[in-house]
N, C-alpha and C. Protein backbone atom coordinates (compact mmCIF):
# COMPACT_ATOMS: atom_id res chain seq x y z
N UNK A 1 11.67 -27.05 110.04
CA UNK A 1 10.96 -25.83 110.36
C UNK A 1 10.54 -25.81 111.83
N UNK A 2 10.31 -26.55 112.35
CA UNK A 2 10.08 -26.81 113.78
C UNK A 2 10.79 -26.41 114.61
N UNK A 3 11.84 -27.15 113.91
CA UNK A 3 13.20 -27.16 115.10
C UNK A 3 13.86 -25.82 115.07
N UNK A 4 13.30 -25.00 113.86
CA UNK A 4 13.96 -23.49 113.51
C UNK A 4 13.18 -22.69 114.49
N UNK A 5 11.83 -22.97 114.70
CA UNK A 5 10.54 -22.17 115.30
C UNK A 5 11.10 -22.53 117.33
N UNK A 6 11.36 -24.02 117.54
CA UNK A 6 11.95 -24.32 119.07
C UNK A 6 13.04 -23.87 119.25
N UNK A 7 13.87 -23.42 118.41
CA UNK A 7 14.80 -22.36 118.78
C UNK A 7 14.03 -21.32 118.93
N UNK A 8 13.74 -20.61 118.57
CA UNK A 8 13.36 -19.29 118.06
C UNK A 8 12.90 -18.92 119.90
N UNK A 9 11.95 -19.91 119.99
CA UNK A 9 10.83 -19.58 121.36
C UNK A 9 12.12 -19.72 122.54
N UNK A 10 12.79 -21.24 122.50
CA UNK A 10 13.71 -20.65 123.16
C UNK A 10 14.90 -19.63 123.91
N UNK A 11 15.24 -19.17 122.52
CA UNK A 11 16.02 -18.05 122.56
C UNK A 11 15.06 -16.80 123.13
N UNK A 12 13.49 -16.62 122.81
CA UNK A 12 13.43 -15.64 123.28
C UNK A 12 12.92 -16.17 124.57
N UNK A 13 12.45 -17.27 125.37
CA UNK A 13 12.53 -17.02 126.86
C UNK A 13 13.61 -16.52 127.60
N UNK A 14 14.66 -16.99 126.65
CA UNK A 14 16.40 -17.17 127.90
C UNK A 14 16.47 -15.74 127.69
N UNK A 15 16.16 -15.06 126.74
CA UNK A 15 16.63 -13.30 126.70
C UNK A 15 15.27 -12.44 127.71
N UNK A 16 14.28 -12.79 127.27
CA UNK A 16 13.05 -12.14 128.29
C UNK A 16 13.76 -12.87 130.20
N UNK A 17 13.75 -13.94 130.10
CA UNK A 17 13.77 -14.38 131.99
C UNK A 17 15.49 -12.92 132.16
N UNK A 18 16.69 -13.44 131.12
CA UNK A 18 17.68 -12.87 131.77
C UNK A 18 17.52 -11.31 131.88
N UNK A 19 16.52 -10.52 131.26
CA UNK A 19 16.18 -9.00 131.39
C UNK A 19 15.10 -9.00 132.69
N UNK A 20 14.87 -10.01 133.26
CA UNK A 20 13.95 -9.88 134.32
C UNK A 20 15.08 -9.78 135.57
N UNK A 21 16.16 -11.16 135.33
CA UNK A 21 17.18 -11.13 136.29
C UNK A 21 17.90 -10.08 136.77
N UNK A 22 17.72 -9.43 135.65
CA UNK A 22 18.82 -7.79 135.32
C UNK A 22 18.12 -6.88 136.12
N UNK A 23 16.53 -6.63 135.69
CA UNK A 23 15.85 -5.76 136.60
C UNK A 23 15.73 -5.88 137.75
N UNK A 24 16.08 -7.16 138.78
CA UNK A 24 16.31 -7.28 140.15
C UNK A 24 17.28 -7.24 141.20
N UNK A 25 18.24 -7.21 140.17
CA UNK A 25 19.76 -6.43 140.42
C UNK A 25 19.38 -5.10 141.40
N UNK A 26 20.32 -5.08 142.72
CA UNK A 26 20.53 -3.75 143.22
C UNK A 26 21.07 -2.78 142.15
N UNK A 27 20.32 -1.31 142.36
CA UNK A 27 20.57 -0.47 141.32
C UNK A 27 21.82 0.39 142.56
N UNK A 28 21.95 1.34 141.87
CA UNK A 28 23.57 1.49 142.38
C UNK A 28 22.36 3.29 142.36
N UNK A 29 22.93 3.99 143.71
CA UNK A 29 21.88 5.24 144.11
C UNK A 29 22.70 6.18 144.39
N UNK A 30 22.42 7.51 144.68
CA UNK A 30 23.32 8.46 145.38
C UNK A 30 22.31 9.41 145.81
N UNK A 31 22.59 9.46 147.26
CA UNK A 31 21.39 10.04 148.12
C UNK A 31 22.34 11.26 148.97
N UNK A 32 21.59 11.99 149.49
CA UNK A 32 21.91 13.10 150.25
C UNK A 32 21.05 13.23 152.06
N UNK A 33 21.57 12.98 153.01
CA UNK A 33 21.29 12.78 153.82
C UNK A 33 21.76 12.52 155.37
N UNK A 34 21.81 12.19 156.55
CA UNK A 34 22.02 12.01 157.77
C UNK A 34 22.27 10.77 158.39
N UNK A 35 23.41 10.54 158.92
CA UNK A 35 23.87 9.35 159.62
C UNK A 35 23.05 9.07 160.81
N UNK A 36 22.24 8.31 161.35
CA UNK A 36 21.73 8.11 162.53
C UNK A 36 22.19 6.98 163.05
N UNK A 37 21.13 6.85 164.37
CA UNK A 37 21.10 5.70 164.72
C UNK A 37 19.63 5.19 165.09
N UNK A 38 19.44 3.65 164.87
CA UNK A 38 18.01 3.59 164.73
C UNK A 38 16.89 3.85 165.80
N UNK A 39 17.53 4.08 167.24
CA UNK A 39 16.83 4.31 168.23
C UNK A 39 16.29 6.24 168.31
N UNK A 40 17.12 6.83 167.35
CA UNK A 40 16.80 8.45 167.35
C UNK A 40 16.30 8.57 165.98
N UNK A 41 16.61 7.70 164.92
CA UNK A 41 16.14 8.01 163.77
C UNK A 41 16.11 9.15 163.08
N UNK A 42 15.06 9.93 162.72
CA UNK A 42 14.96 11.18 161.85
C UNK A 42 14.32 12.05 163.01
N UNK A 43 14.51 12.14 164.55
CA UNK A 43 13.85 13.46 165.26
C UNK A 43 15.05 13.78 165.83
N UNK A 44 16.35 13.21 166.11
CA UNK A 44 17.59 14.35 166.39
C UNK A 44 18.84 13.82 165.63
N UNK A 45 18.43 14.46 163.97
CA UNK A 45 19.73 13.84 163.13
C UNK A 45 20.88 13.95 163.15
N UNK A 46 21.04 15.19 163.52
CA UNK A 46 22.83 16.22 163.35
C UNK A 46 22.99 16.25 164.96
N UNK A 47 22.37 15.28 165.85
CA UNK A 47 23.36 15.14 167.17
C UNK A 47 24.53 13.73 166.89
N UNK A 48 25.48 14.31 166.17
CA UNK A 48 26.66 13.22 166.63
C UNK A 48 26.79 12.74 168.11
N UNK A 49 27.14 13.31 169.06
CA UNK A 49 26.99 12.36 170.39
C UNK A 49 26.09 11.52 170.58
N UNK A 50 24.92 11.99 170.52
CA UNK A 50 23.31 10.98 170.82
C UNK A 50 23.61 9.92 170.03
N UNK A 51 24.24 9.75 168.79
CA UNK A 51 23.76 8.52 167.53
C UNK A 51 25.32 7.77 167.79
N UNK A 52 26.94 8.56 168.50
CA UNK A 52 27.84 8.21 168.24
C UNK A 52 27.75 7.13 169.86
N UNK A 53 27.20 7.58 170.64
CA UNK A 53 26.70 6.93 172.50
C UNK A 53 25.49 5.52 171.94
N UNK A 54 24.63 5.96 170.93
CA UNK A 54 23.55 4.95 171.67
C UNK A 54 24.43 3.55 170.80
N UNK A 55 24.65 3.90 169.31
CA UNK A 55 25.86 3.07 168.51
C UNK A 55 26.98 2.14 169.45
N UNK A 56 27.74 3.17 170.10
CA UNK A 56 28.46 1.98 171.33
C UNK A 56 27.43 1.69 172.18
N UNK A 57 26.36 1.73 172.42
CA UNK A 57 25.57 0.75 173.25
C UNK A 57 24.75 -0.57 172.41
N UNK A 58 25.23 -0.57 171.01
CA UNK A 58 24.10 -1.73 170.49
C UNK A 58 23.61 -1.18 169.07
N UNK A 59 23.20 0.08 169.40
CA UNK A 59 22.02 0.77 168.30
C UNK A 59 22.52 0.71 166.89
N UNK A 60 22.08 0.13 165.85
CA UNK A 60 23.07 -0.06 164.20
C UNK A 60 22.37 1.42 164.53
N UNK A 61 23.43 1.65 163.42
CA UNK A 61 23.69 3.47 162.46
C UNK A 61 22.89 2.92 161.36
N UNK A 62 21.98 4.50 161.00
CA UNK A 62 21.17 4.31 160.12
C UNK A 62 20.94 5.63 158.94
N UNK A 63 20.53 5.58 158.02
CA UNK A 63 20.60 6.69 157.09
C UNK A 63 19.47 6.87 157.21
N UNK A 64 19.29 8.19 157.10
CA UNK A 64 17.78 9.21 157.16
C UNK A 64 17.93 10.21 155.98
N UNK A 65 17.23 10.14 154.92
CA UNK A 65 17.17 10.72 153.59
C UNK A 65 16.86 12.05 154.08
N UNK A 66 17.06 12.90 153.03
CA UNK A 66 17.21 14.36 152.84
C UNK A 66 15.85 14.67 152.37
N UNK A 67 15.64 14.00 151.11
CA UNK A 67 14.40 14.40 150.86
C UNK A 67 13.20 14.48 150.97
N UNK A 68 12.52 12.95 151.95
CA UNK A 68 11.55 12.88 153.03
C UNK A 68 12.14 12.06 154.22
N UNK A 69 12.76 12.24 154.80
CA UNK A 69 13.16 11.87 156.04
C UNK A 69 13.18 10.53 156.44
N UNK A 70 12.98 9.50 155.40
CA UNK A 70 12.98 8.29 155.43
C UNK A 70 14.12 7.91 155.85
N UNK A 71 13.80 6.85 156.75
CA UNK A 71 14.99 5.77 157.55
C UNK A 71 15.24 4.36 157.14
N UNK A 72 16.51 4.35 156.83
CA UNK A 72 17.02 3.39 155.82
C UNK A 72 17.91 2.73 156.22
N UNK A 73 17.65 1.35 156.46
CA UNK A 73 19.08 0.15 157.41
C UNK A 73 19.97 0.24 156.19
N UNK A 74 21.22 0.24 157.09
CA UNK A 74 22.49 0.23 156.26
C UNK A 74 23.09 -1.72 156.73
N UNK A 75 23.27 -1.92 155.59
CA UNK A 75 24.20 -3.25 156.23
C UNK A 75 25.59 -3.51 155.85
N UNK A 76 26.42 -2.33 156.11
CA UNK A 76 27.57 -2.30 156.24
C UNK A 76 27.87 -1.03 157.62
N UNK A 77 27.54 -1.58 158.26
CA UNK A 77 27.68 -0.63 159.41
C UNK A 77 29.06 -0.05 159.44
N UNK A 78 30.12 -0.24 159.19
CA UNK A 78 31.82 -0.04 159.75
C UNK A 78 31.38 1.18 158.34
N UNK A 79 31.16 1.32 157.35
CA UNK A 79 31.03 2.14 156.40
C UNK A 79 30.43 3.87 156.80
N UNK A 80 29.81 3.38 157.80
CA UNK A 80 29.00 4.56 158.44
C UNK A 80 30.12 5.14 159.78
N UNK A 81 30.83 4.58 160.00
CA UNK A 81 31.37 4.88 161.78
C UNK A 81 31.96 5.93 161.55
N UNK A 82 32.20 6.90 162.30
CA UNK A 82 32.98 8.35 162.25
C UNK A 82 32.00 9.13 161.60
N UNK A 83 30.71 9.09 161.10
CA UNK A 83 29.68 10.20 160.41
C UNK A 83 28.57 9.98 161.13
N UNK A 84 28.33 9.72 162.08
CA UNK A 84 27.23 9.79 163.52
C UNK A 84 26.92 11.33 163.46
N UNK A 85 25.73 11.21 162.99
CA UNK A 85 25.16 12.81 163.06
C UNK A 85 25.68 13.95 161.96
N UNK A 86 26.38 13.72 160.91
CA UNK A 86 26.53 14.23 159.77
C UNK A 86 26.04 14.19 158.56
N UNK A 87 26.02 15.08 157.82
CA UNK A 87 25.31 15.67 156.97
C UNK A 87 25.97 15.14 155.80
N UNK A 88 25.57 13.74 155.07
CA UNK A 88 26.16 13.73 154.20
C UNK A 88 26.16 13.49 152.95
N UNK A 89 26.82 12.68 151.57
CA UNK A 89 25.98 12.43 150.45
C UNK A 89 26.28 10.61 150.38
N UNK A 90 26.06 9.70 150.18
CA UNK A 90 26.16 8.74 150.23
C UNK A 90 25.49 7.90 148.51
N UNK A 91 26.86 6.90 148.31
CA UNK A 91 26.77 6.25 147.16
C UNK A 91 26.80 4.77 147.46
N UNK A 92 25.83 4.11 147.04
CA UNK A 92 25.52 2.79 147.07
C UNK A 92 24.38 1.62 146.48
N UNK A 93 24.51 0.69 147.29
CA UNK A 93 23.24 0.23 146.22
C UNK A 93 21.76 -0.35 147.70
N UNK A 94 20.71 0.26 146.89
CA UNK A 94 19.32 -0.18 147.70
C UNK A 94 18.90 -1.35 147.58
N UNK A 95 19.08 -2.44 148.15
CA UNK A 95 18.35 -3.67 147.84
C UNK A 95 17.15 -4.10 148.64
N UNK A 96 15.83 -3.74 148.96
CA UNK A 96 14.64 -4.67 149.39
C UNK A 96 14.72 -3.60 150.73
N UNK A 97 14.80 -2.25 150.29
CA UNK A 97 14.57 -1.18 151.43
C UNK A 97 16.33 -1.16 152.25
N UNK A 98 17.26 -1.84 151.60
CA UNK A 98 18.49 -1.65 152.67
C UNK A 98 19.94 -1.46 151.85
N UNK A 99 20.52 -0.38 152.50
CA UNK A 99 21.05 0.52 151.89
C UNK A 99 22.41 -0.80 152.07
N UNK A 100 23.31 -0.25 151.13
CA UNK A 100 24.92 -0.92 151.05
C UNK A 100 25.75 0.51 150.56
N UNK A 101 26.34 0.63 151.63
CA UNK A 101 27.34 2.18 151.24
C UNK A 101 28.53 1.78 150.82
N UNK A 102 28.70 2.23 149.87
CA UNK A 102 30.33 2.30 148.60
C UNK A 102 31.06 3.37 149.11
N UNK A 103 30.46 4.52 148.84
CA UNK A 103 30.85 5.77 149.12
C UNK A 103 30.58 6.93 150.14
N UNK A 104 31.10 7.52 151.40
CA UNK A 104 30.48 8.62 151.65
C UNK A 104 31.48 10.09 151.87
N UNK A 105 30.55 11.18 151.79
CA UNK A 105 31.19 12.34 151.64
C UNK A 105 30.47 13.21 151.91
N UNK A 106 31.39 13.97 153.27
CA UNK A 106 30.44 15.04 154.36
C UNK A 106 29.87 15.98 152.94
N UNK A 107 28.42 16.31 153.71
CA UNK A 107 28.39 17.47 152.83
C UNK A 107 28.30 18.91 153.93
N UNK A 108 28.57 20.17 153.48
CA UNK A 108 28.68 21.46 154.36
C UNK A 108 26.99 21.29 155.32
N UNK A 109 27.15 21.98 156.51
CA UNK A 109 26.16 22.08 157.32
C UNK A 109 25.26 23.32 156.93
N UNK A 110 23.80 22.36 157.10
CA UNK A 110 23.31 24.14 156.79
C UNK A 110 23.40 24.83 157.89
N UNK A 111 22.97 26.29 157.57
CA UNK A 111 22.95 27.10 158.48
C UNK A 111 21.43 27.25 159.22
N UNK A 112 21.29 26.51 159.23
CA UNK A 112 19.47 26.66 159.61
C UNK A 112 19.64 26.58 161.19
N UNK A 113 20.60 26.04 161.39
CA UNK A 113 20.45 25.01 163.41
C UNK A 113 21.62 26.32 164.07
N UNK A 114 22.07 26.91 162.97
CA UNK A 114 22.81 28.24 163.97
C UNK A 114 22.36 29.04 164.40
């Protein structure tokens, strides 16, 4: 009966720790938002030149959310190159505030800046 009960406790630590492991897993996201770079950030998003110039000088490219303007390190930089200052939707995973891009795909410009 013991040895039925030291299973028992066992089995349920190894299932409780591995649902903890699970919850610290990067979750996999899809955001809507602006390619930057970290020296312009979220005050001139949709200038491709400014973010595509300071980028060849050093500056990582950075994502600036749609929905509060939050600025978000990407650490796959080559994932971002050619969308300097575009408007776009981006699929990936957030780990510890830093983005990993899988996927991206322009989205249409608004008309607000015409």
């Amino acid at each position: 009966m013991k040895k039925l009960l030291l299973v028992g406790f066992a089995l349920t630590f190894l299932t409780s720790t591995l649902s903890l492991a699970k919850d610290k897993a990067p979750k996999e996201t899809k955001m809507s938002g602006w390619v930057s770079d970290e020296k312009c950030g979220a005050k001139d998003i949709d200038n491709a030149d400014c973010a595509k110039k300071c980028a060849e000088n050093g500056s990582k490219l950075v994502f600036v959310s749609e929905k509060d303007k939050s600025i978000i390190n990407v650490d796959n930089q080559d994932a971002l190159k050619g969308h300097e200052g575009h408007h776009v939707s981006v699929t990936g995973k957030l780990d510890n505030g830093t983005l990993h891009v899988d996927k991206v795909a322009m989205l249409k410009q608004s008309d607000e800046k015409k």
